[in-house]
Protein backbone atom coordinates (compact mmCIF):
# COMPACT_ATOMS: atom_id res chain seq x y z
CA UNK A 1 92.09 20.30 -9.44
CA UNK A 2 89.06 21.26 -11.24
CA UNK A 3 87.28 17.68 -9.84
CA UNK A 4 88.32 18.71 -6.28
CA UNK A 5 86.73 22.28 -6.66
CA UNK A 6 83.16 20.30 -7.82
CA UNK A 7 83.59 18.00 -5.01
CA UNK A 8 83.88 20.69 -2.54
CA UNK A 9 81.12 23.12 -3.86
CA UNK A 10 78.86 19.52 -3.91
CA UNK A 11 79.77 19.43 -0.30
CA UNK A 12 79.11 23.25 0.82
CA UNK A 13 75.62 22.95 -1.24
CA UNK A 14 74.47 19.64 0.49
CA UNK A 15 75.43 21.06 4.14
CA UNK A 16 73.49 24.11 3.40
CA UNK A 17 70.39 21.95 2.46
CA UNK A 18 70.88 20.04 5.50
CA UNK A 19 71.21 23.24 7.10
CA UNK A 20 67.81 24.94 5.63
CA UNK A 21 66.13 22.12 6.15
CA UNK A 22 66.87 21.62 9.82
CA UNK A 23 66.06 25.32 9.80
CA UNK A 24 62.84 25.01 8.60
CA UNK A 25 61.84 22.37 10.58
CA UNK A 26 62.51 23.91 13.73
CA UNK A 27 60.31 27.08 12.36
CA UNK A 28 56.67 26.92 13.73
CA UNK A 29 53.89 26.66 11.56
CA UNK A 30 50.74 28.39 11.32
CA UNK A 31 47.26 26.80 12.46
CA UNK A 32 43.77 27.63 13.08
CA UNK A 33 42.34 26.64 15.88
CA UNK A 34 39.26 26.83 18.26
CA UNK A 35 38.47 26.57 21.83
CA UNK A 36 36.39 23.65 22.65
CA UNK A 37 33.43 24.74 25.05
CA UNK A 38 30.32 23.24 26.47
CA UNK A 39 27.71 24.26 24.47
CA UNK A 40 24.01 23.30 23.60
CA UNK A 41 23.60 21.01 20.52
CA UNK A 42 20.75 19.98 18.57
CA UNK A 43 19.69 17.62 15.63
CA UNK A 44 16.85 20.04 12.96
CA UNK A 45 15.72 19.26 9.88
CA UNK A 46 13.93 21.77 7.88
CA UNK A 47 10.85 21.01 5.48
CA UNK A 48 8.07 22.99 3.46
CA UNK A 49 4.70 23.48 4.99
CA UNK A 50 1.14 25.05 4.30
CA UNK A 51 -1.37 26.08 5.76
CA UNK A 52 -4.36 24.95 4.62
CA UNK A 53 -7.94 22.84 5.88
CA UNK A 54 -7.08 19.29 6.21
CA UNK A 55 -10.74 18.49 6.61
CA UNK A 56 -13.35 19.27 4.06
CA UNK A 57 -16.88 17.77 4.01
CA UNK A 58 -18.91 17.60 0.93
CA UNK A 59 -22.60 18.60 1.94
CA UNK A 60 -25.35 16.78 0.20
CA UNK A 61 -28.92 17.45 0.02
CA UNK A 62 -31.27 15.02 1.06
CA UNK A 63 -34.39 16.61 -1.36
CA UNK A 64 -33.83 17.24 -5.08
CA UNK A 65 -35.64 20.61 -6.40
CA UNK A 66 -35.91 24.34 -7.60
CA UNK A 67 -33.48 26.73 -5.57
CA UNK A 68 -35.92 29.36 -3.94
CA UNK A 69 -32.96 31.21 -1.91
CA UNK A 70 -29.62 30.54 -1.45
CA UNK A 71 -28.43 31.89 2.38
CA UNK A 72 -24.67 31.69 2.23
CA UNK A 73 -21.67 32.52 0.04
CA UNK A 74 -18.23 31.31 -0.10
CA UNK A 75 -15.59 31.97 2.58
CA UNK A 76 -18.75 32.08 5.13
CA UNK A 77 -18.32 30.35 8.56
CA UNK A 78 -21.19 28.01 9.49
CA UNK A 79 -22.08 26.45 12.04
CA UNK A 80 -24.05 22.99 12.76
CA UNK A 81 -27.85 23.35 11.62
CA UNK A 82 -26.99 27.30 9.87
CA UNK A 83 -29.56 27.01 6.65
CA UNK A 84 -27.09 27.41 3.42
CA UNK A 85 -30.23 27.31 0.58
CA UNK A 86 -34.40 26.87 0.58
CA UNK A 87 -35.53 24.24 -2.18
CA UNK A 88 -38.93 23.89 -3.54
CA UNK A 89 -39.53 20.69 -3.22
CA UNK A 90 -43.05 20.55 -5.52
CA UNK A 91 -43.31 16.33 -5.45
CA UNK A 92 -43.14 16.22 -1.73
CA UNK A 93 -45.08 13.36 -1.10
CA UNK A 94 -42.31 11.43 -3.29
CA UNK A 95 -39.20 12.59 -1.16
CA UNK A 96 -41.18 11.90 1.80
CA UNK A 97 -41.59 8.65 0.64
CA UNK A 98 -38.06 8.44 -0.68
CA UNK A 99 -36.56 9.39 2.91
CA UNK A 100 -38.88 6.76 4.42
CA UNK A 101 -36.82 4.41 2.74
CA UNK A 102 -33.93 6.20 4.13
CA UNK A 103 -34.94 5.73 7.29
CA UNK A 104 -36.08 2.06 6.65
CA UNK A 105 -32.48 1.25 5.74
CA UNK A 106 -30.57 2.79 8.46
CA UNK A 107 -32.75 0.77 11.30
CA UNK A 108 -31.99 -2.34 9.08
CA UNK A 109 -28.38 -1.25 9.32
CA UNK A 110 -28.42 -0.56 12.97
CA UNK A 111 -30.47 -4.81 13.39
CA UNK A 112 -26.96 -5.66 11.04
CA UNK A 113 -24.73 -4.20 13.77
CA UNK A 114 -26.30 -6.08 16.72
CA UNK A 115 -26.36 -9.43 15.19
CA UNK A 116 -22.39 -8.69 13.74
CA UNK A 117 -21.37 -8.08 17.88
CA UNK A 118 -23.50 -10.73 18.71
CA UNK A 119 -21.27 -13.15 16.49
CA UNK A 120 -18.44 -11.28 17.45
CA UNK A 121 -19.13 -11.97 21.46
CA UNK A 122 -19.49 -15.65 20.75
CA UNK A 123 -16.50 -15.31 18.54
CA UNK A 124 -14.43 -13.90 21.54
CA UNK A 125 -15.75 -16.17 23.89
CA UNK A 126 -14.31 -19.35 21.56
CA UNK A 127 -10.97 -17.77 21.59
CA UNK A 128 -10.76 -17.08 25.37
CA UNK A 129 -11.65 -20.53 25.81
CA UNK A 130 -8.87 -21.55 23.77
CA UNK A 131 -6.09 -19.39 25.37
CA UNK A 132 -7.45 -20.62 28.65
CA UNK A 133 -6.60 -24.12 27.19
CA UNK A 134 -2.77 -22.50 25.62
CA UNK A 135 -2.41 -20.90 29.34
CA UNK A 136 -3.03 -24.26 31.05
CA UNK A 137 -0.45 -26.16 28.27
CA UNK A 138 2.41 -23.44 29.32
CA UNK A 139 1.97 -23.74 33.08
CA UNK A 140 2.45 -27.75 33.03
CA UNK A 141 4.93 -26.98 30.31
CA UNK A 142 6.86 -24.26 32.98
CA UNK A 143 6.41 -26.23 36.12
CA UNK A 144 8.85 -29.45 34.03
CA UNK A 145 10.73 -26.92 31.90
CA UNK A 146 11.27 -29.11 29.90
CA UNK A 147 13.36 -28.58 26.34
CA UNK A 148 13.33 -31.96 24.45
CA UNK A 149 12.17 -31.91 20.78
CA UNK A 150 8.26 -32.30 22.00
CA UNK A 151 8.10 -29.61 24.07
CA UNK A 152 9.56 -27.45 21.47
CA UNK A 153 7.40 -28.31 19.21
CA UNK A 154 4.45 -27.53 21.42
CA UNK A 155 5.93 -24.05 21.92
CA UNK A 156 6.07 -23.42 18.37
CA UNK A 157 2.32 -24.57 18.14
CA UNK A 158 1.55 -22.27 21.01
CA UNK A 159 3.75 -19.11 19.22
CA UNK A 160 1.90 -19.82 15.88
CA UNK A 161 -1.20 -19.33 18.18
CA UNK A 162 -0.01 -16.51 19.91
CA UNK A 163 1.42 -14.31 16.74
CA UNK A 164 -2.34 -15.14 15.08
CA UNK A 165 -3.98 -13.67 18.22
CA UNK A 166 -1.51 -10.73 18.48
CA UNK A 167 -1.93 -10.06 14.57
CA UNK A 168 -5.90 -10.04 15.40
CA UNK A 169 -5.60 -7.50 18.68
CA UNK A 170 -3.05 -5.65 16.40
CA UNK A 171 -5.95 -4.81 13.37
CA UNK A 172 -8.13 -4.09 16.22
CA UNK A 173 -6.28 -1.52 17.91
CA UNK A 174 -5.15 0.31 14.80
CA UNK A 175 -9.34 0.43 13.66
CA UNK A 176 -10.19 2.07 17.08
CA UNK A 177 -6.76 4.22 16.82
CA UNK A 178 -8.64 5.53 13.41
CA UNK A 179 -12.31 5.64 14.68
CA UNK A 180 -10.83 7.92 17.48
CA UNK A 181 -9.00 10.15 14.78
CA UNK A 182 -12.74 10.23 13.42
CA UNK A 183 -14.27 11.38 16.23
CA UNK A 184 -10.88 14.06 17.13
CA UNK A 185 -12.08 15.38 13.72
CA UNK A 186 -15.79 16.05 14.56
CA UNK A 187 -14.65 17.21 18.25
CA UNK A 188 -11.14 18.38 18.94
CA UNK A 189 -11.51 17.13 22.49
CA UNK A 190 -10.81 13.68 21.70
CA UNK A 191 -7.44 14.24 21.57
CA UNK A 192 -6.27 12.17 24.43
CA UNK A 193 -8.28 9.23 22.83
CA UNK A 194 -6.42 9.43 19.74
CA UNK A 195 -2.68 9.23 21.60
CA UNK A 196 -4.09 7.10 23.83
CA UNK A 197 -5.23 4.53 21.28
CA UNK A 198 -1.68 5.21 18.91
CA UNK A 199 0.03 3.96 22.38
CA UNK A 200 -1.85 0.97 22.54
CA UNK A 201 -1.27 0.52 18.90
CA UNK A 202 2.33 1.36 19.43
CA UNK A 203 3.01 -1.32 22.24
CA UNK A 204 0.49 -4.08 20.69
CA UNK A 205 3.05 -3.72 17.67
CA UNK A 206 5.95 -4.22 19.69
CA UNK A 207 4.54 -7.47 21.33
CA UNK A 208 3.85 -8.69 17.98
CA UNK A 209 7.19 -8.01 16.68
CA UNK A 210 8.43 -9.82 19.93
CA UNK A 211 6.72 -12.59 19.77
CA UNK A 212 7.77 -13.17 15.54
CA UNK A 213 11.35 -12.84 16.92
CA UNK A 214 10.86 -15.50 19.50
CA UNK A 215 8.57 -18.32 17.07
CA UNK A 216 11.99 -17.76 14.26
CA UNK A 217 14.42 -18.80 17.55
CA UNK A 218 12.02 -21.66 18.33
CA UNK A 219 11.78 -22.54 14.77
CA UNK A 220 16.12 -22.62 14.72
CA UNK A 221 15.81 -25.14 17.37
CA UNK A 222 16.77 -22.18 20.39
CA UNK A 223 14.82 -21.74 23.08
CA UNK A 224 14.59 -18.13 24.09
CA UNK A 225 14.97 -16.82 27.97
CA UNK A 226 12.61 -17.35 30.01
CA UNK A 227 10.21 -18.29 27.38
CA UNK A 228 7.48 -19.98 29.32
CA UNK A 229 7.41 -16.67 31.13
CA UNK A 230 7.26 -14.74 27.90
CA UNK A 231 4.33 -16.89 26.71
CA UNK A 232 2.40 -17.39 30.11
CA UNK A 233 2.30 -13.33 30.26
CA UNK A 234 1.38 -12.70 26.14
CA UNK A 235 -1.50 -15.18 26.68
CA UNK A 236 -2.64 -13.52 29.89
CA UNK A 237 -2.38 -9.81 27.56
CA UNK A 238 -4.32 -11.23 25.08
CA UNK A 239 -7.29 -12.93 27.83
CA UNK A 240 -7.64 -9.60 29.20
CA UNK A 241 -7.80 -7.83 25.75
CA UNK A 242 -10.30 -9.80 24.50
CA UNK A 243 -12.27 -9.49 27.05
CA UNK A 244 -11.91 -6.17 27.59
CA UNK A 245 -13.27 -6.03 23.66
CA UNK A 246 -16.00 -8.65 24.43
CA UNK A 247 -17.67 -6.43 27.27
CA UNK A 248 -17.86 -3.07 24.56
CA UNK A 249 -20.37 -2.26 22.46
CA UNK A 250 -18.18 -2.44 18.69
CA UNK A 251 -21.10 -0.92 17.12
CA UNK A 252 -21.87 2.36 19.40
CA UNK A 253 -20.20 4.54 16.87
CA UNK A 254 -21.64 3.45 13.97
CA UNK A 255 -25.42 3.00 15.65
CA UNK A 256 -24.63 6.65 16.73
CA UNK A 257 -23.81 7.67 13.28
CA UNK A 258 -27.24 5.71 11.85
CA UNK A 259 -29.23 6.91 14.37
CA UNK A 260 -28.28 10.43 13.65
CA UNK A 261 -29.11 9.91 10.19
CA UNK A 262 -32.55 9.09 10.66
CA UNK A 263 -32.77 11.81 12.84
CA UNK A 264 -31.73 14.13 10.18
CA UNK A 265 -33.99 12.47 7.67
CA UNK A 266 -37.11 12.84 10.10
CA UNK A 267 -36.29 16.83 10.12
CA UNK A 268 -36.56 16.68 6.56
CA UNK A 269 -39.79 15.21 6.57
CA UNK A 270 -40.77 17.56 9.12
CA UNK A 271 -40.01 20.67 6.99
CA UNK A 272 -41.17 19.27 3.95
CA UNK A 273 -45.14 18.56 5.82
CA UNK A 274 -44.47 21.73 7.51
CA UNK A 275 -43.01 24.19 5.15
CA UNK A 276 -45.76 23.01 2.22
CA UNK A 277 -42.69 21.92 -0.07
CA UNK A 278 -40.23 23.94 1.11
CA UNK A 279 -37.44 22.52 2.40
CA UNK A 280 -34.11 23.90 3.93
CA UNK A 281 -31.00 22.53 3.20
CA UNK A 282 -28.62 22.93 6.64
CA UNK A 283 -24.94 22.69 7.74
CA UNK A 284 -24.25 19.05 9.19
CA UNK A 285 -21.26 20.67 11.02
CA UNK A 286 -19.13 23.61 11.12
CA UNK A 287 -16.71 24.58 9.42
CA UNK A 288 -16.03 27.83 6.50
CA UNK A 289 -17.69 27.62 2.94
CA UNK A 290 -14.57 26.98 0.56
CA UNK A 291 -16.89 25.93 -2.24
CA UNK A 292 -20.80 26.44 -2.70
CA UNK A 293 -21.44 24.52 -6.22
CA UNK A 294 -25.26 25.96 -6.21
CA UNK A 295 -24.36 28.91 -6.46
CA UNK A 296 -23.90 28.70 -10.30
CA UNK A 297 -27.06 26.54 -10.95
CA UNK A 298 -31.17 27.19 -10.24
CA UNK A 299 -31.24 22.93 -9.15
CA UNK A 300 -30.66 21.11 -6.57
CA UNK A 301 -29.64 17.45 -6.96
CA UNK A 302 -29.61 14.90 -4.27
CA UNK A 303 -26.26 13.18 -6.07
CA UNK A 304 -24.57 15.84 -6.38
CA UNK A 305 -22.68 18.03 -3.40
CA UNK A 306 -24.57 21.42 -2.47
CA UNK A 307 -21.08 22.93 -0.34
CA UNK A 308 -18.01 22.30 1.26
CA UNK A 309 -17.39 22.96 4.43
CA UNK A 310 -13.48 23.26 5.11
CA UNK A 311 -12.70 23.18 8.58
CA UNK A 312 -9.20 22.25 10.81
CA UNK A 313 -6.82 25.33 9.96
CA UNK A 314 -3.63 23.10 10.20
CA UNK A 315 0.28 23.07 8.43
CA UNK A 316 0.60 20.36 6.44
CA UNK A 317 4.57 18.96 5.89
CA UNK A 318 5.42 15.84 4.80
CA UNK A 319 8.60 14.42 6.32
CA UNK A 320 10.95 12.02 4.70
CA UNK A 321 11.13 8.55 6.64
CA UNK A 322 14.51 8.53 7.18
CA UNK A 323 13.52 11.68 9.91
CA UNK A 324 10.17 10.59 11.26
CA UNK A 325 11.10 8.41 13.68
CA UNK A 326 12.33 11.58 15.82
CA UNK A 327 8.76 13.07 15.24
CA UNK A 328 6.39 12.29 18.08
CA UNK A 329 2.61 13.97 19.04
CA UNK A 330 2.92 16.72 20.77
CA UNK A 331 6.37 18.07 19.20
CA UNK A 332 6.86 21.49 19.34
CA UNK A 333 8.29 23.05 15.96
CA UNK A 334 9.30 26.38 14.63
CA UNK A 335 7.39 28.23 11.80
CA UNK A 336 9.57 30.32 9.87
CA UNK A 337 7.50 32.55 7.28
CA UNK A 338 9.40 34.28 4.84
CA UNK A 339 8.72 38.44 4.74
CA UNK A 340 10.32 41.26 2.79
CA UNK A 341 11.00 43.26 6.48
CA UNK A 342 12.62 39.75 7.75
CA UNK A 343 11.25 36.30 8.44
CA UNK A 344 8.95 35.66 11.31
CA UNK A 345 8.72 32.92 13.30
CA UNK A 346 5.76 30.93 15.37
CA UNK A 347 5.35 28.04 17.45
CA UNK A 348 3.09 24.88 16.97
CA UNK A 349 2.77 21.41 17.73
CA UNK A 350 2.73 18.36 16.31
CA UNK A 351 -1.10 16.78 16.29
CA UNK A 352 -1.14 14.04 14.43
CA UNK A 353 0.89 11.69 12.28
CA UNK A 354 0.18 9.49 9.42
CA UNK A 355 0.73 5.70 9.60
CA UNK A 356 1.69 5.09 5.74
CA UNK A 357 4.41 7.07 3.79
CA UNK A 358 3.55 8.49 0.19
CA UNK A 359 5.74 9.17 -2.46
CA UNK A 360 6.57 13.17 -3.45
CA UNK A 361 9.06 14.28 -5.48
CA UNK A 362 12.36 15.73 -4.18
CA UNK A 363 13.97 19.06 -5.08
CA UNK A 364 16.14 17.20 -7.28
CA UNK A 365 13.06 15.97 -9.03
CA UNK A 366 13.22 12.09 -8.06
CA UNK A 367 10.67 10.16 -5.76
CA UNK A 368 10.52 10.48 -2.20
CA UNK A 369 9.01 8.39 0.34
CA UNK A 370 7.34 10.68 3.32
CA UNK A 371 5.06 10.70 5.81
CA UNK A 372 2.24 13.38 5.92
CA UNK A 373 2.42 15.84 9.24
CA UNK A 374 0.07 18.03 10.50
CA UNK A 375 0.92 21.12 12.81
CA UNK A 376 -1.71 23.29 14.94
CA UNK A 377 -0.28 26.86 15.20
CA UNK A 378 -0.02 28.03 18.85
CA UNK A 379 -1.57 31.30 18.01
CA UNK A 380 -2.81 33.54 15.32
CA UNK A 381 -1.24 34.92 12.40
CA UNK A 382 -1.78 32.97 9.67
CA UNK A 383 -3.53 32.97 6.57
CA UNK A 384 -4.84 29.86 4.14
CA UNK A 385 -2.51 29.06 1.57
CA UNK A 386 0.85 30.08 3.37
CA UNK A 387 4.06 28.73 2.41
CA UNK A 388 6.60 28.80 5.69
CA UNK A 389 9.60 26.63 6.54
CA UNK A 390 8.96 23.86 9.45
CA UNK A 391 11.72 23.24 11.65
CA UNK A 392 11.96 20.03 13.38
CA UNK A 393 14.34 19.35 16.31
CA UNK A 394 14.42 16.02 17.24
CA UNK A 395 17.69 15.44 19.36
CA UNK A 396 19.00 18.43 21.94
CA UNK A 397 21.89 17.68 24.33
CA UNK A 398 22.62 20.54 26.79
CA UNK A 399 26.80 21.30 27.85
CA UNK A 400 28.44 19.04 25.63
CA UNK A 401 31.93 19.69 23.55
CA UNK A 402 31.08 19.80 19.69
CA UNK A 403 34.53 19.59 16.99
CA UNK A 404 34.29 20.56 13.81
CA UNK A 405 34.20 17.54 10.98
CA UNK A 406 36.84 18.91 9.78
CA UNK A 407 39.19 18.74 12.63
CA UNK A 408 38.48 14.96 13.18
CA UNK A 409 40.20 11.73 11.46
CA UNK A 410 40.34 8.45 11.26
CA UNK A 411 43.75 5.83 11.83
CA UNK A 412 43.33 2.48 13.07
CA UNK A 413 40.03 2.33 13.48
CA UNK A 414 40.19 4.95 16.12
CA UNK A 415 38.87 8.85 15.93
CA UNK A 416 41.78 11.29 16.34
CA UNK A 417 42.05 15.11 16.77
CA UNK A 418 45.30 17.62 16.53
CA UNK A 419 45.34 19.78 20.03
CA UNK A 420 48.06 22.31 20.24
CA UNK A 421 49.74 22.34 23.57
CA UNK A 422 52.30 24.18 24.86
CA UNK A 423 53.20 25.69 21.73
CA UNK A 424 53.27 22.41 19.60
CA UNK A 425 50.54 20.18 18.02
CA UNK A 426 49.53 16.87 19.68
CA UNK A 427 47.33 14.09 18.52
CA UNK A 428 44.69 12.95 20.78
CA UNK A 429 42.28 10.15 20.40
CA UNK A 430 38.68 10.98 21.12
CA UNK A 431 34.98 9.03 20.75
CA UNK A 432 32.50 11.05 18.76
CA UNK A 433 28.71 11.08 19.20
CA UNK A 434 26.13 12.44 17.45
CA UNK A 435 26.47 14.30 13.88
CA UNK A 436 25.23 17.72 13.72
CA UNK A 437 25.13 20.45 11.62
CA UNK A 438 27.98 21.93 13.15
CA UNK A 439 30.15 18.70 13.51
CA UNK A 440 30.29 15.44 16.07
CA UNK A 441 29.46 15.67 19.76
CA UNK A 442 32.78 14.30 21.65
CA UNK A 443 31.49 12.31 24.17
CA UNK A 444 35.47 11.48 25.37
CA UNK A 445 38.59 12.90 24.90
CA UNK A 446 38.40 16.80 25.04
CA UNK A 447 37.68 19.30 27.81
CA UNK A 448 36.13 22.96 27.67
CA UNK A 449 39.46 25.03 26.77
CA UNK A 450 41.19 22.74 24.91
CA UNK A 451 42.84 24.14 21.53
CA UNK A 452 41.63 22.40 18.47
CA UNK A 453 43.25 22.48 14.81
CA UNK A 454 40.38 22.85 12.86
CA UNK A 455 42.23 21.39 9.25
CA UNK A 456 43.30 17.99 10.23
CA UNK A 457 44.34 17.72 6.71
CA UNK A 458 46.75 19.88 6.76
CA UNK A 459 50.11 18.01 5.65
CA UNK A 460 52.56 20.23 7.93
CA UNK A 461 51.32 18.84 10.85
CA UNK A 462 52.98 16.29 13.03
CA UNK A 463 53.28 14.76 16.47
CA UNK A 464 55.24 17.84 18.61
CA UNK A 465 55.28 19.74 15.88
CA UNK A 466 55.46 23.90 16.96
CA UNK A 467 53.11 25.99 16.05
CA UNK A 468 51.25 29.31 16.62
C-alpha cells in the first residue's frame, strides 16, 4: 500500500513539473531592444597635439666682434633685413678679407653645379637612348606576341631595366617633393607645389610597385596581361620623365640659394667699409625671437648662433600607422581644448605629412611607431605651448543602419541578429560593414524600424520565442 502511495505522489510531482515547465515556457520573456534607423556614421580617432613653431632658424653672424647695441629681445617679431644687434668689428680689413673668401667659394660652388647638370644632361641623354632601344625590343616583341622561354627572358631583362629606371625617377621625385617642402617653408604659397610633387611621388611609387609585381610573375615563368602593353607604356612614362628632367635647370635652387649668399656677404662688406667697423647683424627671414643667445654675453662669434627665429605656428600630433593611411593633405580635424567653463573646439587642416614613422612611447609606456602631423588652425585662438585633443575622422557614411556589437553573432560562418516580431524573437542573418565606435554598419539584412535585441547572449532566447 505504502509503495502504491510513493508511486502515485512520484506521478502527481512529475506532471506538475511537466506542467510548470510547459508553463513557463509559454511565459514571455523580457528583452531590450532598439529601433534600427538610418543614421550618419563615422570612423575618429583621437590623439594629443601642441601647438608650437615647427620651424626655427638658428641666425649666425657673418663678423665676429664687441656687441655695441643689441636691437631686439625675445618673443619679438622680425621681419627679413630687421637689425637684431650692432658689432664693432675693429679688424675689418680681416673679415673683409675673410668674406671674400666667402664669396670666392660660393661662385666655385655655383661652376660645381653647372658642370654636375652638365653630366647629368649627358647622363639622361644615354638613358633615353637606351629606352628608345627597350621601346623598339617591346614593339617587335608585341607585334609576334610571342611567349616561348626567349621572349620571356627578354621581358625579364627589359623589367630589370624598367624597375632600375622607375627606382631612379622614384629618388627623384621624392628630392623635388622635399625641395618644394623647402621652399613651402620660406613662402607658404608653395603649397600647391608641395601636393603637387607628393602626387607625383605618390603615383611614381605605385608604378614601381607595379612593375616589382609584374618582373616576380615573369620570374615564376607567368606572363602577366597584356604585358607588352604594360611595358610599351612604363617605357614611354619614363622617356617623357626624363626628358622632362633633362630640359630643367636641377641646380636653380641651389644657384639661387648661393647667389643669395654672396649677396648677403657683399652687404656685409658694404657696412663694414661704410659703417667704419660697425657692422649690423640682420634677420635672414621672419619669424618671432624664441631665443636671443647674445643677450647674456658682450661677443659676438661667427660659430656660434646670435638668435632664433621661430616661425610656422602649427599643431603638431603624431599618429600611429595603423591610422595614417586615412590621413590625407588637406583633412579637416577638430581641436578640442580642454577649459574649466567647458572644452572648446576649432577647426584646422591637415598641411603636411611626414614620409617616415618614429617611435614614441604609448600611454601604456611601450614603443610606438607614428607618423609626425602638422595642423594649421583655421583661425585664432591659440597660444604656444597648448595641449588640445585632435580628432581625426577618416571614414563618414551618411543614412546607413548601425547594430550594436553586442546584438550581433556569429554561427556558421554567417553574421546573425535576434529581431523581435510580432511579439516573439526571430533570428535574422545580416552582412556587417564597417566597425565603429558605436558598433558595425549593416550593409544587408535590416531596415529602418526594425526591433533589435541588443544582448544576443542572452541564453533565454530562441527561434519564436515570445517576448516583450
Amino acid at each position: 500500500m505504502k509503495k502504491k502511495v510513493k508511486i502515485i505522489i512520484a506521478g502527481v510531482i512529475a506532471v506538475a513539473a511537466i506542467a510548470a515547465g510547459i508553463y513557463y515556457a509559454a511565459q514571455p520573456i523580457t528583452v531590450e531592444v532598439l529601433p534600427m534607423h538610418e543614421t550618419t556614421a563615422a570612423l575618429i580617432f583621437t590623439e594629443q597635439g601642441t601647438y608650437d613653431y615647427t620651424r626655427r632658424v638658428e641666425v649666425y653672424p657673418l663678423l665676429s666682434g664687441e656687441i655695441l647695441e643689441i636691437l631686439a629681445e625675445e618673443g619679438d617679431t622680425v621681419r627679413a633685413g630687421d637689425v637684431i644687434a650692432i658689432v664693432n668689428a675693429a679688424d675689418y680689413e680681416f673679415q673683409i678679407s675673410q668674406l671674400e673668401s666667402t664669396i670666392a667659394g660660393f661662385r666655385a660652388q655655383i661652376s660645381n653645379l653647372a658642370l654636375q647638370e652638365q653630366r647629368e644632361r649627358e647622363s639622361a641623354d644615354s638613358t633615353l637612348e637606351g629606352l628608345r632601344g627597350q621601346l623598339s625590343v617591346i614593339e617587335a616583341e608585341r607585334r609576334l606576341n610571342r611567349t616561348n622561354r626567349q621572349s620571356l627572358q627578354a621581358q625579364i631583362e627589359i623589367q630589370e631595366r624598367i624597375i632600375k629606371n622607375s627606382n631612379d625617377l622614384l629618388n627623384d621625385a621624392y628630392y623635388e617633393w622635399i625641395d618644394a617642402r623647402r621652399a613651402r617653408d620660406r613662402d607658404y604659397d608653395n603649397e600647391p607645389a608641395v601636393s603637387l610633387t607628393f602626387q607625383q611621388y605618390t603615383m611614381m611609387l605605385e608604378n614601381y610597385n607595379r612593375a616589382q609585381q609584374q618582373l616576380e610573375q615573369l620570374k615564376a615563368g607567368e606572363v602577366p596581361e597584356n604585358i607588352f602593353d604594360s611595358q610599351r607604356d612604363a617605357i614611354l612614362g619614363q622617356i617623357e620623365a626624363i626628358s622632362e628632367q633633362a630640359g630643367k635647370t636641377y641646380s636653380s635652387g641651389m644657384v639661387q640659394f648661393y647667389n643669395a649668399q654672396i649677396e648677403h656677404a657683399q652687404t656685409a662688406i658694404a657696412q663694414v667699409e661704410s659703417m667704419a667697423g660697425r657692422a649690423e647683424i640682420t634677420a635672414p627671414s621672419g619669424g618671432v625671437i624664441s631665443r636671443l643667445p647674445i643677450k647674456d654675453t658682450n661677443m659676438i662669434i661667427s660659430s656660434q648662433p646670435v638668435a632664433v627665429l621661430a616661425s610656422r605656428a602649427e599643431v603638431e600630433v603624431f599618429v600611429p600607422i595603423r591610422e595614417i593611411d586615412g590621413v590625407s593633405l588637406g583633412d579637416k580635424v577638430e581641436l578640442t581644448l580642454d577649459r574649466r567653463l567647458g572644452e572648446i573646439t576649432l577647426m584646422g587642416t591637415v598641411v603636411e605629412i611626414e614620409r617616415e614613422a618614429v617611435a614614441k612611447m604609448s600611454a601604456l609606456g611601450t614603443p610606438e611607431r607614428k607618423v609626425r602631423v602638422l595642423i594649421r588652425p583655421d583661425g585664432g585662438g591659440l597660444h604656444i605651448g597648448y595641449d588640445m585633443d585632435v580628432r581625426f575622422t577618416v571614414y563618414r557614411a551618411e543614412n546607413v543602419i548601425v547594430a550594436p556589437k553586442t546584438a550581433l553573432f556569429g554561427k556558421g560562418g554567417e553574421d546573425f541578429v535576434w529581431v523581435l516580431e510580432d511579439g516573439a524573437v526571430h533570428t535574422r542573418a545580416v552582412t556587417k560593414g564597417i566597425e565603429t565606435r558605436d558598433g558595425y554598419i549593416i550593409d544587408e539584412g535590416l531596415s529602418p524600424g526594425d526591433l533589435v535585441v541588443t544582448d544576443a547572449n542572452n541564453s533565454a532566447l530562441a527561434q519564436g520565442k515570445k517576448a516583450r
